[in-house]
Protein backbone atom coordinates (compact mmCIF):
# COMPACT_ATOMS: atom_id res chain seq x y z
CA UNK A 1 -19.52 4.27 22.20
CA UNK A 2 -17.34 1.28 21.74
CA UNK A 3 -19.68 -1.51 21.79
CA UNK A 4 -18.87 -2.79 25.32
CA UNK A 5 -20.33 -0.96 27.99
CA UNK A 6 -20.90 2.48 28.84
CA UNK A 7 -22.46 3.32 32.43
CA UNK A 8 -23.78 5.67 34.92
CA UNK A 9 -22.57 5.26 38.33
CA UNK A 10 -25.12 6.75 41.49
CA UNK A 11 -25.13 6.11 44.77
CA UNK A 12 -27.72 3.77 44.77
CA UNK A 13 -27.65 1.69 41.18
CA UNK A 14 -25.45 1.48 37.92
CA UNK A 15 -27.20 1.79 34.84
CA UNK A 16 -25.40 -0.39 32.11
CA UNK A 17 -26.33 1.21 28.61
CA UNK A 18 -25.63 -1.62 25.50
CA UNK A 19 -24.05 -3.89 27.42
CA UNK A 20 -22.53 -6.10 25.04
CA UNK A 21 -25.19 -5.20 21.94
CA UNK A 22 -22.44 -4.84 19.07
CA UNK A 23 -19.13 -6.53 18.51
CA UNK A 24 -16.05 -4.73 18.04
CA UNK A 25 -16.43 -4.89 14.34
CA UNK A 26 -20.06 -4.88 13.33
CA UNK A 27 -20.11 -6.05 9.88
CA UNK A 28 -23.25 -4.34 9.27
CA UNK A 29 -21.62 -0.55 10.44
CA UNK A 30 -23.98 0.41 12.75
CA UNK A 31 -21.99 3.39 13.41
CA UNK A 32 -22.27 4.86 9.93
CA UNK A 33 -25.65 5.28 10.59
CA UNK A 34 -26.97 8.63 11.16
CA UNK A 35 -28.30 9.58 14.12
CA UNK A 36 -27.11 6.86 15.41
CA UNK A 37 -24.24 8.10 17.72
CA UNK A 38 -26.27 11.46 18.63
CA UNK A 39 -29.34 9.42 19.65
CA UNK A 40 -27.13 6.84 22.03
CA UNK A 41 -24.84 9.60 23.52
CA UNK A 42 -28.31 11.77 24.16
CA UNK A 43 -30.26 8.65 25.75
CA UNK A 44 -27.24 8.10 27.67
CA UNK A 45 -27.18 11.23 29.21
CA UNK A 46 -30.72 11.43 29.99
CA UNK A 47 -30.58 8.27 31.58
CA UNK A 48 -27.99 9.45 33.85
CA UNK A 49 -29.83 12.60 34.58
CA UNK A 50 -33.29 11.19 35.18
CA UNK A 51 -31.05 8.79 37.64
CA UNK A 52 -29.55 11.97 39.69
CA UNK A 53 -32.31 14.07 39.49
CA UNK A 54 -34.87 14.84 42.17
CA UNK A 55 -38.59 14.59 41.59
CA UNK A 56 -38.90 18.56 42.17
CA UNK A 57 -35.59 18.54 39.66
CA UNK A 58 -37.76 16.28 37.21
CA UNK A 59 -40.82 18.60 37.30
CA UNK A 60 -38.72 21.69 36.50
CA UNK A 61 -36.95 19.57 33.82
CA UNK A 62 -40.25 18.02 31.92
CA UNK A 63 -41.85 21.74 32.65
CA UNK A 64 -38.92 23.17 30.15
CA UNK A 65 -39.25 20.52 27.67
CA UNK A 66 -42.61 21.22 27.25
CA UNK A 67 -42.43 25.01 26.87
CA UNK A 68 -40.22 24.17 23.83
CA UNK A 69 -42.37 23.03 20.39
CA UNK A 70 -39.59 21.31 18.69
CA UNK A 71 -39.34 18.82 21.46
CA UNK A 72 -43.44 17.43 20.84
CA UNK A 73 -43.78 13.93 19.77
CA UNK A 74 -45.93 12.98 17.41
CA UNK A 75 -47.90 9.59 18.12
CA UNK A 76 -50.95 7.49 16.67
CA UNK A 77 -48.76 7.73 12.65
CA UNK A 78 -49.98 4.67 11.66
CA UNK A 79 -53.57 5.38 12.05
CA UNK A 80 -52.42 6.76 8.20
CA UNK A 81 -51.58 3.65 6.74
CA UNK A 82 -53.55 0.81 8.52
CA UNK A 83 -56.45 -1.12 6.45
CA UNK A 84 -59.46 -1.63 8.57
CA UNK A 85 -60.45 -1.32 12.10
CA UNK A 86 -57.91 -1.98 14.32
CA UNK A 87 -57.78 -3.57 17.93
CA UNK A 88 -55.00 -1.92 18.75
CA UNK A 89 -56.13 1.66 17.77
CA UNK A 90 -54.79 4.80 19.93
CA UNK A 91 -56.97 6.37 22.59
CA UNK A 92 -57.47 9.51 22.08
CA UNK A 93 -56.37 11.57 25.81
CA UNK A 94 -59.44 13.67 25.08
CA UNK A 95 -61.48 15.32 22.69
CA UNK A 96 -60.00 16.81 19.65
CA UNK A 97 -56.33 15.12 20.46
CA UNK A 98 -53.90 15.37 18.02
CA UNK A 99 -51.53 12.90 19.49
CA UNK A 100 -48.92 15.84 20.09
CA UNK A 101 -47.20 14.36 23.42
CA UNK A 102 -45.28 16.91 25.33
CA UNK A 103 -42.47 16.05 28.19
CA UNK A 104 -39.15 15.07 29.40
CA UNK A 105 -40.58 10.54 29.01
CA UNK A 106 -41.63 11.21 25.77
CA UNK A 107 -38.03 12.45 24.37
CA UNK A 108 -36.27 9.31 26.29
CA UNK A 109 -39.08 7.14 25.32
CA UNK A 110 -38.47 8.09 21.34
CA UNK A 111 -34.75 8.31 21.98
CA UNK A 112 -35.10 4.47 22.98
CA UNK A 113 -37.07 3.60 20.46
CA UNK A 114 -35.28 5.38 17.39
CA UNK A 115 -31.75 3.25 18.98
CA UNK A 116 -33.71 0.52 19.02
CA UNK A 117 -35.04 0.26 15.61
CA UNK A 118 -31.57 1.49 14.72
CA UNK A 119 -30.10 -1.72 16.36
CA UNK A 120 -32.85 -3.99 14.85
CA UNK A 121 -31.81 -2.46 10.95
CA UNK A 122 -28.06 -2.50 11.59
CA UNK A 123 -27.18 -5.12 13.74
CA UNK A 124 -27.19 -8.78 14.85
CA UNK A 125 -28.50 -8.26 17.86
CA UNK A 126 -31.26 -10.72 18.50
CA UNK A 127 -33.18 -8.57 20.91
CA UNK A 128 -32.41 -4.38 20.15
CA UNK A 129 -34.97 -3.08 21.71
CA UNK A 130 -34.06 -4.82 24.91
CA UNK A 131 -30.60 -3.25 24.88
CA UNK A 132 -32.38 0.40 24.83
CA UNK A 133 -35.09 -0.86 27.59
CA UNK A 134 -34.01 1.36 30.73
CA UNK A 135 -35.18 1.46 33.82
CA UNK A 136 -38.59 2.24 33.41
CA UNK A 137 -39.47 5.41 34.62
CA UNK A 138 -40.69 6.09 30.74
CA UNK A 139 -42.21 2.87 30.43
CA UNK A 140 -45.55 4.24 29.60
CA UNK A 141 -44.52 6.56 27.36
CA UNK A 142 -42.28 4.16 25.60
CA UNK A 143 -45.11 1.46 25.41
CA UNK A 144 -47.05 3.68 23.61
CA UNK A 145 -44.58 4.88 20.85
CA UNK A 146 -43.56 1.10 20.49
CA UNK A 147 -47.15 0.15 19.70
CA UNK A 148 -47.70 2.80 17.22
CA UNK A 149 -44.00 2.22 15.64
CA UNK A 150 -45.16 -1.74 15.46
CA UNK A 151 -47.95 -0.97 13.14
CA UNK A 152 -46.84 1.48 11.42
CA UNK A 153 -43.59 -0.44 9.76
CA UNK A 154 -45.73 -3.65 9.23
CA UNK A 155 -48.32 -1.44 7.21
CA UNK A 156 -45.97 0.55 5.83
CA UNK A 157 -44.03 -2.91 4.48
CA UNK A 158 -46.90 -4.43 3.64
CA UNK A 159 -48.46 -2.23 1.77
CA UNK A 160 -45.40 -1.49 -0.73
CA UNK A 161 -45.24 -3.37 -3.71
CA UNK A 162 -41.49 -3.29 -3.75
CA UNK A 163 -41.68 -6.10 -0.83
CA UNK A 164 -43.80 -8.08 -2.70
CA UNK A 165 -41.56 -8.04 -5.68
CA UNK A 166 -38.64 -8.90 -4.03
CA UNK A 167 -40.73 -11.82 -2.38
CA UNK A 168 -41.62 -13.34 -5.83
CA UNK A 169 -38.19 -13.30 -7.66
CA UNK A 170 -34.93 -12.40 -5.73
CA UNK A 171 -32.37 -10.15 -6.63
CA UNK A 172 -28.92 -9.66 -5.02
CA UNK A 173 -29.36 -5.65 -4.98
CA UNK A 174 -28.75 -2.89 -2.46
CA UNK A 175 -32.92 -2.64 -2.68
CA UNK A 176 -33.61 -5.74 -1.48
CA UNK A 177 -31.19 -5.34 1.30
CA UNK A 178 -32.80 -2.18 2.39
CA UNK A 179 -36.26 -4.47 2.23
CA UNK A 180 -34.87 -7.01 4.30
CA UNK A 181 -33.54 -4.38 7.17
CA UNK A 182 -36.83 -2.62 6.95
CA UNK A 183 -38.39 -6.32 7.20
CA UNK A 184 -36.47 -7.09 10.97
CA UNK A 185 -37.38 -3.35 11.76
CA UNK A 186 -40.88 -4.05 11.61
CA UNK A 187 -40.47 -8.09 13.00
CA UNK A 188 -38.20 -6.40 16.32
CA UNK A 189 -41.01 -4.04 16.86
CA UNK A 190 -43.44 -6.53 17.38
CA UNK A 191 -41.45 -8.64 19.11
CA UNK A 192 -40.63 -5.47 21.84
CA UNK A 193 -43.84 -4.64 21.46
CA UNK A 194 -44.97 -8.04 23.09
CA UNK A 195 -42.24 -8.00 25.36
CA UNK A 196 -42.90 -4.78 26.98
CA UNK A 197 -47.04 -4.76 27.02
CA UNK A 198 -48.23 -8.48 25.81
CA UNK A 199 -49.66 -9.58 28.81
CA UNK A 200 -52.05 -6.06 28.89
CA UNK A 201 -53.56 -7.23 25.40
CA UNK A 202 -57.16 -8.52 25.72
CA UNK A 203 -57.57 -11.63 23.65
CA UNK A 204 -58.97 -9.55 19.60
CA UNK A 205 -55.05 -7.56 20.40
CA UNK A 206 -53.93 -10.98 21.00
CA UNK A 207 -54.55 -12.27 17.66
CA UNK A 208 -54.11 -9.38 16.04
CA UNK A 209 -50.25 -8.86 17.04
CA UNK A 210 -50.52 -12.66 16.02
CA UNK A 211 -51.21 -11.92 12.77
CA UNK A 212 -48.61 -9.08 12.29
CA UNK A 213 -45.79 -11.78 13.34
CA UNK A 214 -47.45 -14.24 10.67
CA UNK A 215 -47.39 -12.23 8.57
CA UNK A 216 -43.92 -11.11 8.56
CA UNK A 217 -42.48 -14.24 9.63
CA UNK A 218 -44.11 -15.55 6.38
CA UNK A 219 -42.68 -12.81 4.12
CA UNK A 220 -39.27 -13.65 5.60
CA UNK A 221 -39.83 -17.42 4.98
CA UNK A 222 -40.62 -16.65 1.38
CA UNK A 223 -37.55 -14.56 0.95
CA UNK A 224 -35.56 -17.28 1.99
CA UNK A 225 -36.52 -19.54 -0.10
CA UNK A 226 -36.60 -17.50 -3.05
CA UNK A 227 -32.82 -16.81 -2.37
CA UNK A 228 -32.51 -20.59 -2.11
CA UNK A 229 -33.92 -21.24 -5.51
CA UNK A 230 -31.10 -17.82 -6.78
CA UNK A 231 -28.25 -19.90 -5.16
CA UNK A 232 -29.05 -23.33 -6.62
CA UNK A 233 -29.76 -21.74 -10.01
CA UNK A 234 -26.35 -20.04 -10.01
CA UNK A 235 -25.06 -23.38 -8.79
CA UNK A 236 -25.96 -25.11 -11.43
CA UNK A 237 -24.84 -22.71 -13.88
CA UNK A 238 -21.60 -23.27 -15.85
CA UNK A 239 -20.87 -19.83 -16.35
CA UNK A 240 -18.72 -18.84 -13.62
CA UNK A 241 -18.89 -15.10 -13.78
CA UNK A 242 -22.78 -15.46 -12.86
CA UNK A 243 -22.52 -13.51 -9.83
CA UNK A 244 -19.45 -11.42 -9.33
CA UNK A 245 -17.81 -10.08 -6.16
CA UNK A 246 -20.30 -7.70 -5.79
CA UNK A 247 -23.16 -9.54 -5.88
CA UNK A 248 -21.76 -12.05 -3.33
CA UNK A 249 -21.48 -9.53 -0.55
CA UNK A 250 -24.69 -8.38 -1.41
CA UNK A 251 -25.94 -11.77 -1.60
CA UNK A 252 -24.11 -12.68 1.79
CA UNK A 253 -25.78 -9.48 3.65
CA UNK A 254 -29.46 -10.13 2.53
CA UNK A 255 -29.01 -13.62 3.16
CA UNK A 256 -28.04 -13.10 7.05
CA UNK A 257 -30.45 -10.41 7.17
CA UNK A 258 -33.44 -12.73 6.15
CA UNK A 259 -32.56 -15.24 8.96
CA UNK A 260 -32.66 -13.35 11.56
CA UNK A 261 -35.51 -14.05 13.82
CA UNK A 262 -37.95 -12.11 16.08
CA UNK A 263 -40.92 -14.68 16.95
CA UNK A 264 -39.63 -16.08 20.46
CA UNK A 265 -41.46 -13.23 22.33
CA UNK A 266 -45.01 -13.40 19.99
CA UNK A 267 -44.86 -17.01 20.14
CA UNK A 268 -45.19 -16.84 23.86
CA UNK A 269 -48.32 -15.23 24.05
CA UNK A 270 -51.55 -17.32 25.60
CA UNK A 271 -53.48 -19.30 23.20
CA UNK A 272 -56.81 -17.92 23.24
């Protein structure tokens, strides 16, 4: 993985993985990141096989995958941490489902969206989870893990009183850098989220992925603000060793972090 392009060459299509997604130098280090490198190389490969492989070949292939437990995918999480009904609740596939998902599309479709929200945390990249899209032969699959992934970071976020202390009086600290990554996780999952299945919302989904993007978009405008207010106070401070070298790359990274934005996607949904 160098951050230029990596591809698949078939007979019939090339497959261009990350085209383009990271500069040479990411100043965030994506590729410290663990997991990261495993989960790219792995959804690169199974690209490339789902590409090559036959539709008898794909049978035998998702028939293995499920005969092995530690490949089941665990969906529906956030059902633990939302607060009130939900419009965009999980179906259940039948009675007593326990959201265990077995198959070949289920390990690409988390394998895209853990490289996603890898991308989203890491990166500059303005749209991750397009980068990890493919070609769509998971597309179900991957609809459904980014819906539950969606809600379960803006709960999870919302719900922790950390975020809302760091929203009422900034501090240059790795903490609230880890907030603010965990804050474009959740904002690029909507956005994807909207991306991929937006147009399949009836109008009560509608407003409530609305509301998640709000929401978030307002935490991130409060943030921003409150580090406005840190900078002018150290501004206007005569002691000069206010904020030391330290602080200022801290204060650089959460600062870029904060404006990154995820709305262009949510905002394009129909008025209702």
């Amino acid at each position: 993985m160098t951050g230029t392009v990596a591809s698949t060459q078939t007979e019939s299509q090339t497959t261009n993985y990350f085209s383009n997604y990271l500069p040479p130098a990411d100043p965030n280090r994506i590729y410290r990141v663990v997991g990261f490198m495993e989960y790219s190389k792995a959804l690169e490969s199974l690209d490339a096989l789902a590409a090559l492989a036959t539709n008898y070949e794909l049978a035998a292939i998702d028939e293995i995958v499920k005969s092995e437990p530690e490949f089941t995918i665990y969906t529906n999480l956030a059902r633990r941490l939302e607060r009130g009904r939900s419009n965009l609740a999980e179906k259940p596939a039948g009675e007593n489902d326990d959201f265990a998902r077995k198959g070949f599309r289920w390990v690409t479709a988390l394998a895209r969206v853990e490289v996603g929200a890898m991308l989203a945390g890491f990166s500059s990249h303005p749209q991750p989870f397009a980068a990890v899209a493919g070609t769509g032969y998971d597309l179900a699959e991957y609809k459904e893990l980014l819906l539950d992934g969606a809600k379960m970071h803006f709960w999870a976020l919302t719900n922790d009183p950390g975020f809302t202390a760091i929203m009422r009086k900034f501090n240059p600290s790795g903490t609230t850098l880890a907030y603010l990554r965990r804050l474009n996780v959740a904002s690029a999952f909507v956005s994807a989220l909207v991306a991929s299945a937006g147009r399949e919302f009836n109008p009560a989904q509608v407003q409530e992925v609305k509301l998640y993007a709000t929401k978030l978009e307002g935490s991130r405008g409060d943030i921003r603000l409150s580090i406005e207010n840190y900078l002018q106070q150290v501004m206007a401070s005569t002691k000069t060793n206010l904020v030391g070298r330290q602080d200022n790359i801290l204060l650089e990274a959460c600062y870029k972090n904060v404006c990154q934005q995820y709305s262009r996607d949510v905002a394009a949904l129909p008025r209702q």
